[in-house]
C-alpha atoms as a PDB file:
ATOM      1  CA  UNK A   1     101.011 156.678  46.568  1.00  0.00           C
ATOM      2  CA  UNK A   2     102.480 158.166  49.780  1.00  0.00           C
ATOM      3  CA  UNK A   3     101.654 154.484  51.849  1.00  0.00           C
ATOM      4  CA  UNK A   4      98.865 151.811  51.970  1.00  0.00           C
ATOM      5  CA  UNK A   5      99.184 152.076  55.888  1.00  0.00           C
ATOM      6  CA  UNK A   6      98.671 155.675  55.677  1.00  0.00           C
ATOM      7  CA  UNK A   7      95.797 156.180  53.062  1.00  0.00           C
ATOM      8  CA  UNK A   8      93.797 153.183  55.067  1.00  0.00           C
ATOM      9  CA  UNK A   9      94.055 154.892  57.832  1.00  0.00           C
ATOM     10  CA  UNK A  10      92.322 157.938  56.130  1.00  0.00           C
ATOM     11  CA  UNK A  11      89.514 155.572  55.441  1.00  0.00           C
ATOM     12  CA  UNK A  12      89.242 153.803  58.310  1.00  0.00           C
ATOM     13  CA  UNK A  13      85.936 155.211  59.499  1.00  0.00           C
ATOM     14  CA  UNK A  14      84.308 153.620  56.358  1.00  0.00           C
ATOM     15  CA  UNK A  15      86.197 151.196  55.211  1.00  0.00           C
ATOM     16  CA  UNK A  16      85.003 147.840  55.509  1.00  0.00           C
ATOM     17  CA  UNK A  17      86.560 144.561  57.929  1.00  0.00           C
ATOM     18  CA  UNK A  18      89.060 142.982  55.122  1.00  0.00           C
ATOM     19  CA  UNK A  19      89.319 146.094  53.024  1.00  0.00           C
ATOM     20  CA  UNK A  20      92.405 145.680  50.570  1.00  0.00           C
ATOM     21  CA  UNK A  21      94.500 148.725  49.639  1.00  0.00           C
ATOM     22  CA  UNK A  22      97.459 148.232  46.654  1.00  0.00           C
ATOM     23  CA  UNK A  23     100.124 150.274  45.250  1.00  0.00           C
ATOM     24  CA  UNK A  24     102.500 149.842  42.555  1.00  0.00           C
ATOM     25  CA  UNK A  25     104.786 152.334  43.950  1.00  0.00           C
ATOM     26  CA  UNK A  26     105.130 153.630  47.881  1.00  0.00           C
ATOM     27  CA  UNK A  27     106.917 157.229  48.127  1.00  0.00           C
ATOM     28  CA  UNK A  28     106.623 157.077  51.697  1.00  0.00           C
ATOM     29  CA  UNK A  29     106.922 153.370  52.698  1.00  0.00           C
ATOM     30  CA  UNK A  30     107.508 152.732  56.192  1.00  0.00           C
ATOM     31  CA  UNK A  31     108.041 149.437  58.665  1.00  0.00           C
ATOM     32  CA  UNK A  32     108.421 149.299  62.316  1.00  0.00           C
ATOM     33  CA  UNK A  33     109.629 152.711  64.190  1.00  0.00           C
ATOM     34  CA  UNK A  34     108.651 154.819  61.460  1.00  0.00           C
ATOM     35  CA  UNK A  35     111.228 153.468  59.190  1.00  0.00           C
ATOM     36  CA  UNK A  36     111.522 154.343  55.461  1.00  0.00           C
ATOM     37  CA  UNK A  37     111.005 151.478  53.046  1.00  0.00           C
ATOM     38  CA  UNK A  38     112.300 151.353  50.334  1.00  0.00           C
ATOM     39  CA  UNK A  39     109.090 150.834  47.877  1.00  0.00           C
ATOM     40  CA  UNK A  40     109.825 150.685  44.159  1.00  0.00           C
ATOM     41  CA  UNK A  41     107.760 149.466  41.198  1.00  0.00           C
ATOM     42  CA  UNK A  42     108.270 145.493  40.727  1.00  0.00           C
ATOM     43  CA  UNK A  43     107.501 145.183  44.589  1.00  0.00           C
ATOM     44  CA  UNK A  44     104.224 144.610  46.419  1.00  0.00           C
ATOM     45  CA  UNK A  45     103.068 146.972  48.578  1.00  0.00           C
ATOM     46  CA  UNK A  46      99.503 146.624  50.266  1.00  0.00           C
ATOM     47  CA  UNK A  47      97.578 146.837  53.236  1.00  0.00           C
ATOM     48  CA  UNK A  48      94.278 145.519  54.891  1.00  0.00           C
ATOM     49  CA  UNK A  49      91.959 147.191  57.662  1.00  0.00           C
ATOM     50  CA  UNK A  50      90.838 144.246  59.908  1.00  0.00           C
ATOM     51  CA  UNK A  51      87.682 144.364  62.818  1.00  0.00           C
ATOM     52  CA  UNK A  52      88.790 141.094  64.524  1.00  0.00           C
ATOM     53  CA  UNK A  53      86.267 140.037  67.277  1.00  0.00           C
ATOM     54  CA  UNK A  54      87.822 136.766  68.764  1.00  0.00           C
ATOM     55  CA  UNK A  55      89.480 138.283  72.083  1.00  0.00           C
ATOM     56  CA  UNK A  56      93.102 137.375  71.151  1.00  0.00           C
ATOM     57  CA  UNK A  57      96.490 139.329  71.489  1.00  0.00           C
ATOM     58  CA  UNK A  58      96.543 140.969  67.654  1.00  0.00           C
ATOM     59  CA  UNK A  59     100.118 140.084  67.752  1.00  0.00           C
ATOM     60  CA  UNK A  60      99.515 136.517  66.627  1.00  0.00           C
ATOM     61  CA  UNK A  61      97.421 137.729  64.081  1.00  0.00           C
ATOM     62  CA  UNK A  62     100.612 139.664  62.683  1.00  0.00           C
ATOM     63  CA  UNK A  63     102.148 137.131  62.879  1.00  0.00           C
ATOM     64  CA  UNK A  64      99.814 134.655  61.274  1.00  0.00           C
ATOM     65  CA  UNK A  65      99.603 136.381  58.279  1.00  0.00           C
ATOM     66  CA  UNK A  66     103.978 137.058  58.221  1.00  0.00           C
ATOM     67  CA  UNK A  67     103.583 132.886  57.907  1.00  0.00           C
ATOM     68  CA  UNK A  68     100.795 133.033  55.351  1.00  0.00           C
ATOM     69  CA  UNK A  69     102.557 135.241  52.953  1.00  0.00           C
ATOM     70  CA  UNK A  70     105.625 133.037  53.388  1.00  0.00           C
ATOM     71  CA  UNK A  71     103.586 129.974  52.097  1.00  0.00           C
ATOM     72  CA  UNK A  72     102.016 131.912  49.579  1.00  0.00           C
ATOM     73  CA  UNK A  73     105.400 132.916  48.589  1.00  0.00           C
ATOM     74  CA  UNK A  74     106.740 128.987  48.818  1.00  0.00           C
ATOM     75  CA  UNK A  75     103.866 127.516  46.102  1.00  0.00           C
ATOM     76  CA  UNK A  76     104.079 130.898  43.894  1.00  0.00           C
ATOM     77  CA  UNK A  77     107.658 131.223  43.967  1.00  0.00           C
ATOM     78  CA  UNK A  78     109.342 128.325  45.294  1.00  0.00           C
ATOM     79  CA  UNK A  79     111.049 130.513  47.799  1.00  0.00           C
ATOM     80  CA  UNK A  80     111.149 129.388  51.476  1.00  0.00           C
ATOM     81  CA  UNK A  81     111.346 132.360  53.764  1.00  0.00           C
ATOM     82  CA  UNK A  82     111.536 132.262  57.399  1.00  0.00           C
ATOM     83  CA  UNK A  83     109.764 134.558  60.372  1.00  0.00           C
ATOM     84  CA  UNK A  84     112.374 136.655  62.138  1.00  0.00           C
ATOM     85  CA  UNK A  85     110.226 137.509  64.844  1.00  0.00           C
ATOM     86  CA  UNK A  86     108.470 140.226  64.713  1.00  0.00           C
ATOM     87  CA  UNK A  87     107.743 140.991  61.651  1.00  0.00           C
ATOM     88  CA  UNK A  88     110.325 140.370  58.975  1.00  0.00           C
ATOM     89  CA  UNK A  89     110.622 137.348  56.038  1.00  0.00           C
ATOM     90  CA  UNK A  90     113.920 136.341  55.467  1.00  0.00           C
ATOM     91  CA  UNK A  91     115.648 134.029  53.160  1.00  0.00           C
ATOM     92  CA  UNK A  92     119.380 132.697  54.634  1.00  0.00           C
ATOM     93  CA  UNK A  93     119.158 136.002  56.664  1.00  0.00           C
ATOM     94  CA  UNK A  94     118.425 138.591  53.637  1.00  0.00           C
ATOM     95  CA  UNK A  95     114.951 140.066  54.181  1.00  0.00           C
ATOM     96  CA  UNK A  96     112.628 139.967  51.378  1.00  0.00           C
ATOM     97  CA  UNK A  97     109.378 141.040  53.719  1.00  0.00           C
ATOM     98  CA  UNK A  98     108.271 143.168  56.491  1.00  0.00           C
ATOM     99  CA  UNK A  99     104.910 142.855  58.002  1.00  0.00           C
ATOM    100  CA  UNK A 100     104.087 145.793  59.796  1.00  0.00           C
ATOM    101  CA  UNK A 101     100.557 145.780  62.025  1.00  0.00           C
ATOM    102  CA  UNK A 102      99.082 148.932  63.872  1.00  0.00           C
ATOM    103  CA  UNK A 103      96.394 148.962  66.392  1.00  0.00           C
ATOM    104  CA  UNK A 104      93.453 151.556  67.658  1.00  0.00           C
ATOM    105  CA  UNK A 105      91.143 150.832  70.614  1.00  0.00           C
ATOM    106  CA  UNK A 106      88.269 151.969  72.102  1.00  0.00           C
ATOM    107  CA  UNK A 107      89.576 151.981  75.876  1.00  0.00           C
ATOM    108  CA  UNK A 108      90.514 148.914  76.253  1.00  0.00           C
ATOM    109  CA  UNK A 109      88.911 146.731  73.267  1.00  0.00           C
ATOM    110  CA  UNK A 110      90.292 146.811  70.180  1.00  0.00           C
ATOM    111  CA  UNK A 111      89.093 148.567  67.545  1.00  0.00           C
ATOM    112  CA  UNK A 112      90.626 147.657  64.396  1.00  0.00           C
ATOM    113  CA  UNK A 113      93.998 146.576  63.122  1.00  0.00           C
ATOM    114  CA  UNK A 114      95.744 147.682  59.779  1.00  0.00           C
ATOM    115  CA  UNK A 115      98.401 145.146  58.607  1.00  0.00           C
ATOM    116  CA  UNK A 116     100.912 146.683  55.928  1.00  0.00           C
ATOM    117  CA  UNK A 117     102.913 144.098  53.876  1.00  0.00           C
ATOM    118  CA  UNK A 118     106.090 145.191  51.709  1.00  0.00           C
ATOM    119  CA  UNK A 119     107.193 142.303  49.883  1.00  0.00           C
ATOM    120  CA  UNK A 120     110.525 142.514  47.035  1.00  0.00           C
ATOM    121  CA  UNK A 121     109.379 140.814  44.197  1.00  0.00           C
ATOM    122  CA  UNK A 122     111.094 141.615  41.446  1.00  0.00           C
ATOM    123  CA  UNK A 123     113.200 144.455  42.672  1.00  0.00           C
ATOM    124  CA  UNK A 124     117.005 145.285  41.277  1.00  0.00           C
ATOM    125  CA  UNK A 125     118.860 145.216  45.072  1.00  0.00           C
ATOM    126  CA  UNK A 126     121.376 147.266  43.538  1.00  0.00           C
ATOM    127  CA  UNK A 127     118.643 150.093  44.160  1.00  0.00           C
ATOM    128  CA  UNK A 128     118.896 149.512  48.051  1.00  0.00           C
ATOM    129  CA  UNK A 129     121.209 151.841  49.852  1.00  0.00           C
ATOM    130  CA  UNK A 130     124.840 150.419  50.128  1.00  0.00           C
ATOM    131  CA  UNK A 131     124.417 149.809  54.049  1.00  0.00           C
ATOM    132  CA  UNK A 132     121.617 147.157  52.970  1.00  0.00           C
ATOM    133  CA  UNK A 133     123.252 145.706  50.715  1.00  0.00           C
ATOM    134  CA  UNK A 134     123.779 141.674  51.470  1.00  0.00           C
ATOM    135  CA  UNK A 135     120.836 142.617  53.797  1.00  0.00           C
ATOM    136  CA  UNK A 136     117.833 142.481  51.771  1.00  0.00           C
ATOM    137  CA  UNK A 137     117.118 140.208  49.065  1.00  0.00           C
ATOM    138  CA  UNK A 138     113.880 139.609  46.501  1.00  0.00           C
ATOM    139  CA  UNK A 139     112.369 136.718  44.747  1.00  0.00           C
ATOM    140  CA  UNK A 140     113.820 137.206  41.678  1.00  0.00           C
ATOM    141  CA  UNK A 141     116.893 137.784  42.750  1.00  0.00           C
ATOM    142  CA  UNK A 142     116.811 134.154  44.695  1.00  0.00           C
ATOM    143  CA  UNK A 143     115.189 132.411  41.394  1.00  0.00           C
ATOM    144  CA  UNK A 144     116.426 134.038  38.712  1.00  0.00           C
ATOM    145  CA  UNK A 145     113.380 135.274  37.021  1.00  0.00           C
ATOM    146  CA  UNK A 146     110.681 137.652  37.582  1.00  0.00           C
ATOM    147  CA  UNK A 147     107.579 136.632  39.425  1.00  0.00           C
ATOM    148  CA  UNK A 148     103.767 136.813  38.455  1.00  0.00           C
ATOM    149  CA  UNK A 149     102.956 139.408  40.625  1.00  0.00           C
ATOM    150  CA  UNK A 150      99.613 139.023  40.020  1.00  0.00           C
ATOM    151  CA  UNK A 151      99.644 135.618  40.409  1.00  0.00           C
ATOM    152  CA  UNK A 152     101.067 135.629  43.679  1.00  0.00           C
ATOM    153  CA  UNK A 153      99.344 138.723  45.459  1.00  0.00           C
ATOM    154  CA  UNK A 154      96.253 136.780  45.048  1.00  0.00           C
ATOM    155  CA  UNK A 155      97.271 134.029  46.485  1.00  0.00           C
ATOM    156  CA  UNK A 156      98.974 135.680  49.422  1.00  0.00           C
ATOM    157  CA  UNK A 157      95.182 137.610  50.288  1.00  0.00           C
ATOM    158  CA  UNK A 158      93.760 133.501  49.880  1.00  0.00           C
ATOM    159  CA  UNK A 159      96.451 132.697  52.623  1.00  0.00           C
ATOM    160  CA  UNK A 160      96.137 135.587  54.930  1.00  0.00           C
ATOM    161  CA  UNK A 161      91.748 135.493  54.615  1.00  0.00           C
ATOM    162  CA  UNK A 162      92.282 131.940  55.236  1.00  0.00           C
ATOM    163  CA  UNK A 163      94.225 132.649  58.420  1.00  0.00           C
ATOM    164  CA  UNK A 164      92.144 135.221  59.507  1.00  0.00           C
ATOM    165  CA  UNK A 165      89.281 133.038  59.331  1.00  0.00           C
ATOM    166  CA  UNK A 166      91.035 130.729  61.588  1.00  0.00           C
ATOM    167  CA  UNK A 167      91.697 133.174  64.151  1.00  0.00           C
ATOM    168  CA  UNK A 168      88.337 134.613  63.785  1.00  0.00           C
ATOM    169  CA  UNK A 169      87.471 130.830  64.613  1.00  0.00           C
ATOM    170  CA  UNK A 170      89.375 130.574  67.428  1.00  0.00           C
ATOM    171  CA  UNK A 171      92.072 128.532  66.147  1.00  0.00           C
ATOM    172  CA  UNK A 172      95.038 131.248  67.263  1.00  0.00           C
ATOM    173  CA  UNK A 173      96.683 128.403  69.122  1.00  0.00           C
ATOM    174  CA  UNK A 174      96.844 126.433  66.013  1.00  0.00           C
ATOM    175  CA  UNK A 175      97.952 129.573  64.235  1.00  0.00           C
ATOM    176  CA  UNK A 176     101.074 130.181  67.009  1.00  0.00           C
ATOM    177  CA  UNK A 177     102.186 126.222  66.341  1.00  0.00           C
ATOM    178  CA  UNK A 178     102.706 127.046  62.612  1.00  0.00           C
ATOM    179  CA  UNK A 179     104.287 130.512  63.369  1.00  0.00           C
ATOM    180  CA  UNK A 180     106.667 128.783  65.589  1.00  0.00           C
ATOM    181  CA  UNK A 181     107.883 126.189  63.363  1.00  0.00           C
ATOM    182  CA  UNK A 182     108.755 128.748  61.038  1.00  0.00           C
ATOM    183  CA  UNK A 183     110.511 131.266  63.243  1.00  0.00           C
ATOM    184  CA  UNK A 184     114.164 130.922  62.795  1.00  0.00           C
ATOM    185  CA  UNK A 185     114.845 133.826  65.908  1.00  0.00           C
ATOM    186  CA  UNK A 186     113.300 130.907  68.539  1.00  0.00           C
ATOM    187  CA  UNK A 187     116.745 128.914  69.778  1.00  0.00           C
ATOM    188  CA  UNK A 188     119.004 131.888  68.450  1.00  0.00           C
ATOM    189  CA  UNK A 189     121.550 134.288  70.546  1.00  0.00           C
ATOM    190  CA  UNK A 190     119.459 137.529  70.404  1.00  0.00           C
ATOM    191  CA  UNK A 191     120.162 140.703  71.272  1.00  0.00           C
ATOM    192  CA  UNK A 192     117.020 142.802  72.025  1.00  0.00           C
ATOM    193  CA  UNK A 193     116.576 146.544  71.915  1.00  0.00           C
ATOM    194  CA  UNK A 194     113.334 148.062  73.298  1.00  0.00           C
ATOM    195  CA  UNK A 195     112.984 151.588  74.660  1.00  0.00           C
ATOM    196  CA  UNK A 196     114.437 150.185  78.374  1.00  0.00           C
ATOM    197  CA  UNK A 197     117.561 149.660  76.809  1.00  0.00           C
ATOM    198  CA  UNK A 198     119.343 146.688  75.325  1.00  0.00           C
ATOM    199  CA  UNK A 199     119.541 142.803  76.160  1.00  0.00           C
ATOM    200  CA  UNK A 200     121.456 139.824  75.459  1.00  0.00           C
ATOM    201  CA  UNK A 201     120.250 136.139  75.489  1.00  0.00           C
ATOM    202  CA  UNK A 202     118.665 132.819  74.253  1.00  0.00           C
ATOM    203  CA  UNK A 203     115.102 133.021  72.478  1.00  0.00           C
ATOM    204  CA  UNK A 204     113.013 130.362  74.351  1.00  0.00           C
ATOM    205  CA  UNK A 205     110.079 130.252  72.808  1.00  0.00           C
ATOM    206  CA  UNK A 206     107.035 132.698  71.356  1.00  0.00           C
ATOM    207  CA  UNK A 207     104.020 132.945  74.227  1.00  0.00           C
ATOM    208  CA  UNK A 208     100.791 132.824  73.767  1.00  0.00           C
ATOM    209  CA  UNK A 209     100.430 136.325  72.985  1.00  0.00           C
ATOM    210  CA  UNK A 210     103.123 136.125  70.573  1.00  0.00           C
ATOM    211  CA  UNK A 211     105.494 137.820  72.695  1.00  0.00           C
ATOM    212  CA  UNK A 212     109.199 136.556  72.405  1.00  0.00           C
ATOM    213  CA  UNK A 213     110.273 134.671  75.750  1.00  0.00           C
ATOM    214  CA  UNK A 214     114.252 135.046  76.307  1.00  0.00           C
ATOM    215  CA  UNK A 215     116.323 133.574  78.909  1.00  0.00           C
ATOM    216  CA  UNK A 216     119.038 136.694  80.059  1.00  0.00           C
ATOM    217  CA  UNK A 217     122.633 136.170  80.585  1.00  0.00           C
ATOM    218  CA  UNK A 218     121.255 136.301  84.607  1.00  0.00           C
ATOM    219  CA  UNK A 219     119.264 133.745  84.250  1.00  0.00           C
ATOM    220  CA  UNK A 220     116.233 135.829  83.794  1.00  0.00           C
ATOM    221  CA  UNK A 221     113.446 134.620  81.767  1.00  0.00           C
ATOM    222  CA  UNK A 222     111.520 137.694  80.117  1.00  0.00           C
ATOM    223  CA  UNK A 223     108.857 138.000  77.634  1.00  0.00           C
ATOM    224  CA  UNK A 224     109.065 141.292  75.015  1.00  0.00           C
ATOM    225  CA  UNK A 225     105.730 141.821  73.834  1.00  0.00           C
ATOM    226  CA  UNK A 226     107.561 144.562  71.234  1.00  0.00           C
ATOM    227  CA  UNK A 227     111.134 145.015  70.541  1.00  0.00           C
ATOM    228  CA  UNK A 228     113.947 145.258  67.816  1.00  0.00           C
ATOM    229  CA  UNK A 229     115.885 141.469  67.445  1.00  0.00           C
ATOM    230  CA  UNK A 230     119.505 141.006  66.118  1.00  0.00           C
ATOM    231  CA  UNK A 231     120.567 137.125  65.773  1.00  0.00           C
ATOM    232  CA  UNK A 232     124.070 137.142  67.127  1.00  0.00           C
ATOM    233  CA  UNK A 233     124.476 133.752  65.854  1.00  0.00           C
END
């Protein structure tokens, strides 16, 4: 398949709120900034086309469901990962998941958000370029056995319906509690690259519209609602 992201977006217009898409292989995998992803078979590679009504920032719902696949990953696997805000799952700073969530609207209300997942299961990281190697990581590399892929896709789509019930519910401040505890970016030197350039500081805290809240070398405090992170320490 060329993406999930991109083939649900070619059936967006009829494609139902919670609408699954899977692919054993990704020829055109992408995360954040049009990146290529590396997607081969042995990984999992999906999307789902969301309709959410409850008048929250969609970031937290990204983020919601970057924490729900790490739990789902923790009873499946045994694996631990933590959020590196935005989007990426990372175990002792190797990523092993990217969550990658793209918005329409209609004016000002939104209209629908797709949220991609790439996940290394049981990938070889030998087959990762040599300038990610010690960067990425996969469960099988971390536990020494393959996974039941099966087994734990389904339970990641239990977590992430479960969470998007909640926010649904109106529970996204509930949601942002357990996001927090498991960011590992939130108390961390960052450096932070957005299209204005880059920045060096402290990560404060996530707001309530999941942006990430840094304190500048000036004494600043500013919120980036979207941004590339680097923990300097």
């Amino acid at each position: 398949m060329h993406s999930t992201q991109d083939e649900l977006k070619k059936l967006e217009g009829e494609a139902e709120d919670g609408t699954v898409l899977l692919a054993e292989t990704q020829y055109a995998g992408r995360g954040r900034l049009t990146r290529s992803w590396l997607s081969p078979a042995g990984g999992i590679w999906m999307s789902v086309l969301l309709r959410p009504t409850w008048p929250k920032s969609h970031q937290i719902l990204a983020l919601a469901f970057a924490t729900a696949v790490a739990r789902a990953i923790r009873a499946v696997a045994g694996v631990s990962p933590l959020l590196k805000w935005p989007n990426d799952l990372v175990v002792q700073s190797r990523k092993i998941a990217g969550v990658l969530a793209e918005a329409s609207y209609d004016g000002s209300k939104l209209n629908q958000l797709i949220v991609g997942l790439g996940l290394n299961a049981n990938i070889k990281t030998t087959l990762f370029p040599e300038e990610l190697q010690g960067r990425v990581t996969s469960i099988n590399r971390e536990v020494g056995r393959e996974v039941d892929r099966i087994l734990l896709t389904r339970r990641i789509l239990e977590e992430t319906d479960d969470a998007y019930l909640r926010f649904e519910s109106g529970e996204a401040s509930e949601l942002l509690h357990e996001v927090k505890r498991l960011c590992s970016t939130v108390g961390q030197e960052v450096e932070v690259t957005t299209v204005d350039g880059k920045f060096k500081g402290e990560a404060l805290d996530i707001g309530e519209d999941g942006q990430l809240i840094v304190r500048l070398g000036n004494g600043a405090t500013v919120p980036f609602y979207a941004a590339d992170v680097a923990h300097l320490r």
